[in-house]
Protein backbone atom coordinates (compact mmCIF):
# COMPACT_ATOMS: atom_id res chain seq x y z
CA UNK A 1 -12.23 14.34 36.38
CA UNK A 2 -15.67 13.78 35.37
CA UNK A 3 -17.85 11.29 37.25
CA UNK A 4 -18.55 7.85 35.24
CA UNK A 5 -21.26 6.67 36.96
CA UNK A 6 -22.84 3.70 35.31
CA UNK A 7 -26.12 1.69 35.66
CA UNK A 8 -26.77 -2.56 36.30
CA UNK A 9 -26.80 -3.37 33.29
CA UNK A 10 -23.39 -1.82 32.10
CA UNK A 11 -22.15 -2.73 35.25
CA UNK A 12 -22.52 -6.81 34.88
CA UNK A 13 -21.20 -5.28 30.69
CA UNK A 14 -17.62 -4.59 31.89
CA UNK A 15 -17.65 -8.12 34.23
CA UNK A 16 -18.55 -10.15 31.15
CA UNK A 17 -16.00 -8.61 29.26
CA UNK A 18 -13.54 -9.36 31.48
CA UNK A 19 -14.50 -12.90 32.16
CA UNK A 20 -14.73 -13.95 28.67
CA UNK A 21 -10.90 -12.52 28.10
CA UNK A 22 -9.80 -14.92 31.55
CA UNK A 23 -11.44 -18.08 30.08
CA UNK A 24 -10.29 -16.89 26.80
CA UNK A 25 -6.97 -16.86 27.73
CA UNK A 26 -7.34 -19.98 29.65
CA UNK A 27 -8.24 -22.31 26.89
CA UNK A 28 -5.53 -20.60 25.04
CA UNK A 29 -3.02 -21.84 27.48
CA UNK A 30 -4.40 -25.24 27.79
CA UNK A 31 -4.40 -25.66 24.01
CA UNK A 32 -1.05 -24.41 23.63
CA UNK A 33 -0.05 -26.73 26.03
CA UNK A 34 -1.45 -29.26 23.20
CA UNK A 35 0.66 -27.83 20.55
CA UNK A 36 -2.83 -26.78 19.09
CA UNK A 37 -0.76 -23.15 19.15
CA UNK A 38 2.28 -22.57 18.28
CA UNK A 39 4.74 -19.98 18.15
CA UNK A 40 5.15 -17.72 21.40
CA UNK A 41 1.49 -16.82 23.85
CA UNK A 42 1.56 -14.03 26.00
CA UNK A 43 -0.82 -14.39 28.65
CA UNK A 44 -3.53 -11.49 29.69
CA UNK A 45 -4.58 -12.49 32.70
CA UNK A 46 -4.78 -10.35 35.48
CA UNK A 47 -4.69 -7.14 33.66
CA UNK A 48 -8.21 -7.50 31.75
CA UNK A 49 -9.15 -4.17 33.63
CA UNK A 50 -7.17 -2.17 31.68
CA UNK A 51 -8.40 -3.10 28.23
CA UNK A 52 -11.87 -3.60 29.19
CA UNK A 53 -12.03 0.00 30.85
CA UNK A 54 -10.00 1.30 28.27
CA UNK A 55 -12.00 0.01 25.05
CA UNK A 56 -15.45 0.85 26.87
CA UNK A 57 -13.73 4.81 27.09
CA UNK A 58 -13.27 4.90 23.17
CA UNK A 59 -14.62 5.50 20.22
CA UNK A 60 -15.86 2.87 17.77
CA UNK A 61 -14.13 5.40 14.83
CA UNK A 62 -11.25 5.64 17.63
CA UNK A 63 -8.11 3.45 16.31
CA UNK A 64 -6.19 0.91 18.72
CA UNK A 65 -2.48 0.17 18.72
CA UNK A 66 -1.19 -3.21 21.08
CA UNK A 67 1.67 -5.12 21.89
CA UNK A 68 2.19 -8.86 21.67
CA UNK A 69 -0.06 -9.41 24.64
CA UNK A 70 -3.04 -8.16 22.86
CA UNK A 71 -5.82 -11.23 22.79
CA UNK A 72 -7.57 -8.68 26.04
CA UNK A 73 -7.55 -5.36 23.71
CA UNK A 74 -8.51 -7.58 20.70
CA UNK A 75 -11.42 -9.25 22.05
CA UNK A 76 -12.96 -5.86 24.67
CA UNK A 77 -12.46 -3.81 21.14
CA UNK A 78 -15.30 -6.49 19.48
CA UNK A 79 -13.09 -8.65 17.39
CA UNK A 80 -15.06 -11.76 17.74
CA UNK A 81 -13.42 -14.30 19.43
CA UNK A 82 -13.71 -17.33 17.00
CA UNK A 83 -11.16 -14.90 14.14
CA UNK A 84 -8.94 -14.58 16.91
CA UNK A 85 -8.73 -18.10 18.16
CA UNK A 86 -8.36 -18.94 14.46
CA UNK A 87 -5.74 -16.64 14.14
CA UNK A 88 -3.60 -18.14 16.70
CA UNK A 89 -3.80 -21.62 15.02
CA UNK A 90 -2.41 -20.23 12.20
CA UNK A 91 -5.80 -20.40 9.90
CA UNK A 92 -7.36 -18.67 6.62
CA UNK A 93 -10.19 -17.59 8.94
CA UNK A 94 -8.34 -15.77 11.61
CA UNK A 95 -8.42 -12.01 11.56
CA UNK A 96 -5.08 -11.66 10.06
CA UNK A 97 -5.63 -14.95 7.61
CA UNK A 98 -3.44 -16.71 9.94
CA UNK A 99 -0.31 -14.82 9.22
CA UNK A 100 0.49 -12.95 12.13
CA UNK A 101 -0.37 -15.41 15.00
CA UNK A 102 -0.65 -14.18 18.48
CA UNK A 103 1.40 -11.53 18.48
CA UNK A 104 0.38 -9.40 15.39
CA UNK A 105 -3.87 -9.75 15.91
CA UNK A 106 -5.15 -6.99 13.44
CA UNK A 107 -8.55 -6.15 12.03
CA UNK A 108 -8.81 -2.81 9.82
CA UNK A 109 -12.79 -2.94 10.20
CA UNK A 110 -12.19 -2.08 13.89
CA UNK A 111 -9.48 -0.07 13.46
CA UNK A 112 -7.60 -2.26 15.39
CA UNK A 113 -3.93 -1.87 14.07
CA UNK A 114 -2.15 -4.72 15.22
CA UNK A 115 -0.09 -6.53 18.32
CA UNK A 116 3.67 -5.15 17.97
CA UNK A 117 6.11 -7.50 18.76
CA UNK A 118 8.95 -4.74 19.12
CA UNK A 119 8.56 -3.31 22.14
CA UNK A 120 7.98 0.31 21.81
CA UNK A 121 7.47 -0.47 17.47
CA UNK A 122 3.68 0.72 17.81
CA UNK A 123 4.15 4.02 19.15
CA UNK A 124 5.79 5.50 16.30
CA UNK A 125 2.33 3.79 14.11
CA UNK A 126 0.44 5.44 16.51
CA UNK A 127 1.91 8.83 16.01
CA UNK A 128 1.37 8.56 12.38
CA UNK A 129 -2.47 7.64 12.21
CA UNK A 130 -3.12 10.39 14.69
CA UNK A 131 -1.12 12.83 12.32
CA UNK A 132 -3.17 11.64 9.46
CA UNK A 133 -6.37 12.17 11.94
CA UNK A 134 -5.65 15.63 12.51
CA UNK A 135 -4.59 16.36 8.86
CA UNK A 136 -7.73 15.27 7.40
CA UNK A 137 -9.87 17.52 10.37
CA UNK A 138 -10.99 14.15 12.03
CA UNK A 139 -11.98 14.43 15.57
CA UNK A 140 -10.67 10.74 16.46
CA UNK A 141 -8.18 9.42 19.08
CA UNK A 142 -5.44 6.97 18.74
CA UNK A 143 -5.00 4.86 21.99
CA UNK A 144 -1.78 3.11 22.03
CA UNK A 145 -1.11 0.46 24.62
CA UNK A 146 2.41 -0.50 25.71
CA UNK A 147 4.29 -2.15 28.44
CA UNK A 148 6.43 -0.33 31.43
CA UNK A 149 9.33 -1.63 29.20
CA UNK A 150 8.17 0.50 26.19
CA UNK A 151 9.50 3.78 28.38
CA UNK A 152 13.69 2.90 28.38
CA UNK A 153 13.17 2.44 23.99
CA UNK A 154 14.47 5.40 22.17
CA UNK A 155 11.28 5.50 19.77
CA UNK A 156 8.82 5.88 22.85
CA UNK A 157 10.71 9.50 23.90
CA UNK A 158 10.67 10.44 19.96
CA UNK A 159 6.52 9.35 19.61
CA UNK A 160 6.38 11.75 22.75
CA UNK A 161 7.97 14.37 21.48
CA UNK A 162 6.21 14.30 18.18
CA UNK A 163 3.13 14.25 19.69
CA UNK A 164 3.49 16.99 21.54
CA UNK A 165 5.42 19.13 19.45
CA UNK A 166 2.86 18.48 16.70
CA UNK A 167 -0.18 18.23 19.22
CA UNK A 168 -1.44 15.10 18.17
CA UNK A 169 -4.53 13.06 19.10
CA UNK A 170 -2.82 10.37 21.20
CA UNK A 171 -3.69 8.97 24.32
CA UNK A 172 -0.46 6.77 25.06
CA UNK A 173 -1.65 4.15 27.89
CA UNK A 174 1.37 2.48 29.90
CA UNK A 175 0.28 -1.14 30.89
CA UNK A 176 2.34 -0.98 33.80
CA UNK A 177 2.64 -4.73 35.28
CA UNK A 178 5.76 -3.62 37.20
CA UNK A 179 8.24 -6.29 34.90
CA UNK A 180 9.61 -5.92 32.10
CA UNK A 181 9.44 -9.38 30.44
CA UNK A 182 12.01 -10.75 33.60
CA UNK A 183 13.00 -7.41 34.85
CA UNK A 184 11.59 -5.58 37.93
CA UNK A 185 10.95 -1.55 36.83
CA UNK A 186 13.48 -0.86 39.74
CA UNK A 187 16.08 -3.05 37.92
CA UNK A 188 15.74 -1.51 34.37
CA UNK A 189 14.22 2.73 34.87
CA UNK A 190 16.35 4.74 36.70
CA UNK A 191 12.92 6.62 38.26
CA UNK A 192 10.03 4.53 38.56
CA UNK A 193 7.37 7.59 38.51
CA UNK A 194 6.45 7.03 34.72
CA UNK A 195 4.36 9.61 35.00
CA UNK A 196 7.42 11.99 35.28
CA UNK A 197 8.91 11.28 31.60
CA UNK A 198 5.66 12.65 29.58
CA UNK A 199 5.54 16.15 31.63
CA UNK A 200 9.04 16.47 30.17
CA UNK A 201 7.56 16.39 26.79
CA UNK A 202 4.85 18.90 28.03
CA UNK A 203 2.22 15.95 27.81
CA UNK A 204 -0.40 16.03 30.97
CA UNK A 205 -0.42 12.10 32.81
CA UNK A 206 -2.22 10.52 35.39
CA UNK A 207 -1.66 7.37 37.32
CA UNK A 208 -4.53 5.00 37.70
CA UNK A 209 -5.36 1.70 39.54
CA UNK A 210 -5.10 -0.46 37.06
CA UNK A 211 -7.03 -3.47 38.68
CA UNK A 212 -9.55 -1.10 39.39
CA UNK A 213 -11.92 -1.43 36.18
CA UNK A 214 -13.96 1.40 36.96
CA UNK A 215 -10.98 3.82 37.84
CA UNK A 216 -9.74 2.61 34.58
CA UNK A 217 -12.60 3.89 32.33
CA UNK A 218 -12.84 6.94 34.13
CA UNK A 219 -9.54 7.70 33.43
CA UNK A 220 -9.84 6.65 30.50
CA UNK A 221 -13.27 8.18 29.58
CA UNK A 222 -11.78 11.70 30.22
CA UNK A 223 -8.39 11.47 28.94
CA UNK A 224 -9.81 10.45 25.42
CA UNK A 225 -12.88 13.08 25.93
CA UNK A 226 -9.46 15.94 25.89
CA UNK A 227 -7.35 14.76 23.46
CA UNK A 228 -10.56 14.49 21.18
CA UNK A 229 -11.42 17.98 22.42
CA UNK A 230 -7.77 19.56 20.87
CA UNK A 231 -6.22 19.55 24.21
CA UNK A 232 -3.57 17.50 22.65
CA UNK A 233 -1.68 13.89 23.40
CA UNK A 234 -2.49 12.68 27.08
CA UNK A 235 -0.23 9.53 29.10
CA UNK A 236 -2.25 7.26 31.12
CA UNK A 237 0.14 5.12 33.42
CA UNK A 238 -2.30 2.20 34.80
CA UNK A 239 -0.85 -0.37 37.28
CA UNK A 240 -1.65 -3.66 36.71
CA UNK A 241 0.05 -7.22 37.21
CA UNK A 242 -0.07 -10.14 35.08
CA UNK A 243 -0.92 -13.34 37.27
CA UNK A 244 1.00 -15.29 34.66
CA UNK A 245 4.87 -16.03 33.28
CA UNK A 246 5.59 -13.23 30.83
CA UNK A 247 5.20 -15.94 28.04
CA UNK A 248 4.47 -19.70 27.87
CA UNK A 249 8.49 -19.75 27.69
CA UNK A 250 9.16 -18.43 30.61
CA UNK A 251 10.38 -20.26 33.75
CA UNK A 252 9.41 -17.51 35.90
CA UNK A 253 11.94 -17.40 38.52
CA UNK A 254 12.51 -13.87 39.18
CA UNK A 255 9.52 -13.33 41.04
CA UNK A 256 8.44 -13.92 44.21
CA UNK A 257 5.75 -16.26 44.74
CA UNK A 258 4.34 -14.33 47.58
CA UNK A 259 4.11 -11.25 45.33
CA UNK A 260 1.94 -13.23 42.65
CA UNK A 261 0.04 -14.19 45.41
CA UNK A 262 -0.79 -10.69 46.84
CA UNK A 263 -1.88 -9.38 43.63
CA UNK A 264 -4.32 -12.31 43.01
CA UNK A 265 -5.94 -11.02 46.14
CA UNK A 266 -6.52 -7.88 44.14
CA UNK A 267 -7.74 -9.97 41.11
CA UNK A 268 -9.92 -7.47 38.90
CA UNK A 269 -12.70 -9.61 38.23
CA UNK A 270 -13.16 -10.77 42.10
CA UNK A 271 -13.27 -6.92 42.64
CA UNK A 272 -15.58 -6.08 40.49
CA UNK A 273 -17.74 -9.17 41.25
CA UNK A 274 -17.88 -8.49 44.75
CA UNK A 275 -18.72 -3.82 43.92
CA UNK A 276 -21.72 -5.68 42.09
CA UNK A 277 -23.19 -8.09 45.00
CA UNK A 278 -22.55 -4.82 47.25
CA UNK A 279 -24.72 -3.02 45.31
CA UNK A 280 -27.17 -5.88 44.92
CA UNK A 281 -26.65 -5.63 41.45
CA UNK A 282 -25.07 -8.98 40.93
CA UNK A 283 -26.22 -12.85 42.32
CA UNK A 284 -24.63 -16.51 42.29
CA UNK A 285 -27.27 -17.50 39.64
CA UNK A 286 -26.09 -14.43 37.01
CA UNK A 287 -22.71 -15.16 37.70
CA UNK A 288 -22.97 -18.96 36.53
CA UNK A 289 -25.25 -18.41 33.75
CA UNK A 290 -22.54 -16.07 32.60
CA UNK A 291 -19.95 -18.66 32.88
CA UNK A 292 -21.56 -20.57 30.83
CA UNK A 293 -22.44 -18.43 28.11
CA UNK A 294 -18.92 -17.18 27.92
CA UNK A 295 -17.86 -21.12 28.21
CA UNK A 296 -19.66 -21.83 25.22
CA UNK A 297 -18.66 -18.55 23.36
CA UNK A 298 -14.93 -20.18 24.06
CA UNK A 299 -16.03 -23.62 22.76
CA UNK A 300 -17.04 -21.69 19.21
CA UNK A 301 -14.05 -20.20 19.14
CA UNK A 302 -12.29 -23.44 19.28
CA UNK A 303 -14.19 -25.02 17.07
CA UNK A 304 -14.02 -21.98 14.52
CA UNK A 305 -10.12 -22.82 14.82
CA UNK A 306 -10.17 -26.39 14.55
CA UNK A 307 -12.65 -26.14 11.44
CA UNK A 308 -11.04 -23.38 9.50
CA UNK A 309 -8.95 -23.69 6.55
CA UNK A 310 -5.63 -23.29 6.23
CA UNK A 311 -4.39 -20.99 3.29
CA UNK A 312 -3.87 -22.37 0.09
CA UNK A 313 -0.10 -22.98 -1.11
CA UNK A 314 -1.11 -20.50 -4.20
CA UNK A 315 -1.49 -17.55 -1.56
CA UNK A 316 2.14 -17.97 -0.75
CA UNK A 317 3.02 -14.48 -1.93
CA UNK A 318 -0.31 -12.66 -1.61
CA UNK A 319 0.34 -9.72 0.57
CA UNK A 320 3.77 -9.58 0.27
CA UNK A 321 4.61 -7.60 -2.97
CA UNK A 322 2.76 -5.25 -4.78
CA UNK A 323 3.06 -5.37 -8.15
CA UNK A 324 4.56 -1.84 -10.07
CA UNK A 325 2.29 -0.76 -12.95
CA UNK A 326 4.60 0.07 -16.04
């Protein structure tokens, strides 16, 4: 693997990132709590490693494929937070114009192609825009993000198989949190080694510490750099844990509370604060005039929520036929 080594300034980059997702998600759980949001919220925190490493290792031409718990990926891939909080509320202003709520963020300008709420229902996406890549001669990478669950669904073996029969320009990242909405991996894959499944498809995969934010984009940084290069679809499996209930929903009862509390010891922010004050790169003064600008980055994204416009009744059916020339 090639060495990532980064400077100060890119350093303290991939902590603000990260914070602003935590605080991010925060408010979003305190204003759900409201009923300022509606619908279902799946929680990032805890795993805002993986997309911050991730989206820092791509492209801006690169395209990005989620699942439901995609406010992280949305936000590290530059979709500003204020279109994403609007989106949640259900407003004309969000990045989807309020009609796919948490679950289904999108914006085309980023080439970010949407939260999936099927699990596994983006891989298949993600096969075809790297086919369509690779037709038109683009040099471009499709990163598609999915949950440890993902790997029992029938479509993630055929996207696999595609990809490597066709040798496509996918890097498939596994967001391993180690559940399964309720379900411990034990409970629900018959081998826990992830990794194992892609070599059966021929398709080269790495395990990677995903709390580790640096490990992360190196990982990241070269598995893009080969499938870019021709060398065809690589599997990322990083290992993560969510600090929260799979969704606002969800009694959490099926884990124990001793686990959750391990993993918080391990929290990716906390580890990456503390590489930075090692390296004297980092102080208590930076980090709280950080939290404040990302506080009152949060507070405009509220706002830019409360303030937007809903759609008007005469968009009802906008975007949902197209009309057939005669």
């Amino acid at each position: 693997m090639t060495e990532h080594t980064l400077d100060a300034e890119q350093g303290r980059a991939l902590l603000h990132q990260m914070l602003r997702i935590r605080r991010f998600e925060e408010k979003a759980a305190e204003l759900y709590t409201q009923q300022k949001i509606r619908g279902f919220l799946h929680l990032y925190i805890g795993e805002e490693a993986v997309a911050v490493g991730a989206m820092a290792a791509l492209d801006a031409d690169d395209a990005v494929i989620t699942t439901y718990r995609e406010h992280g990926h949305a936000l590290a891939r530059g979709v500003p937070a204020g279109a994403i909080m609007a989106e949640m509320y259900g407003k004309a202003n969000g990045c989807a114009r309020g009609r796919g709520g948490s679950m289904h963020l999108f914006d085309v300008s980023r080439r970010f192609y949407g939260g999936y709420a099927i699990v596994s229902g983006g891989l298949p996406v993600a096969v075809g825009l790297a086919l369509a890549d690779k037709l038109q001669g683009k040099q471009r990478v499709t990163a598609c993000f999915f949950g440890d669950g993902a790997t029992d669904e029938g479509e993630f073996h055929e996207s696999l198989n595609l990809a490597s029969l066709w040798h496509l320009p996918v890097l498939f990242v596994c967001e391993n949190n180690l559940y399964a909405m309720g379900t411990a991996l034990s409970r629900h894959s018959a081998d826990v080694e992830l990794t194992h499944v892609p070599a059966a498809h021929g398709i080269v995969s790495e395990k990677v510490d995903g709390m580790d934010v640096l490990a992360v984009l190196r990982a990241c940084s070269y598995a893009a750099e080969m499938v870019r290069s021709g060398a065809g679809p690589r599997f990322l499996e990083l290992v993560t844990y969510r600090f929260r209930a799979h969704s606002m929903y969800d009694p959490e009862r099926y884990r124990p509370k001793e686990e959750v509390a391990e993993w918080k010891k391990r929290d990716p922010i906390e580890l990456w604060d503390r590489r930075l004050r090692a390296a004297q790169q980092w102080t208590d003064a930076q980090r709280q005039a950080l939290e404040h600008d990302v506080a009152a980055e949060v507070d405009a994204a509220v706002r830019d929520a409360e303030q937007g416009p809903l759609e008007p009744e005469a968009d009802l059916y906008r975007f949902v036929y197209t009309a057939r020339s005669s």
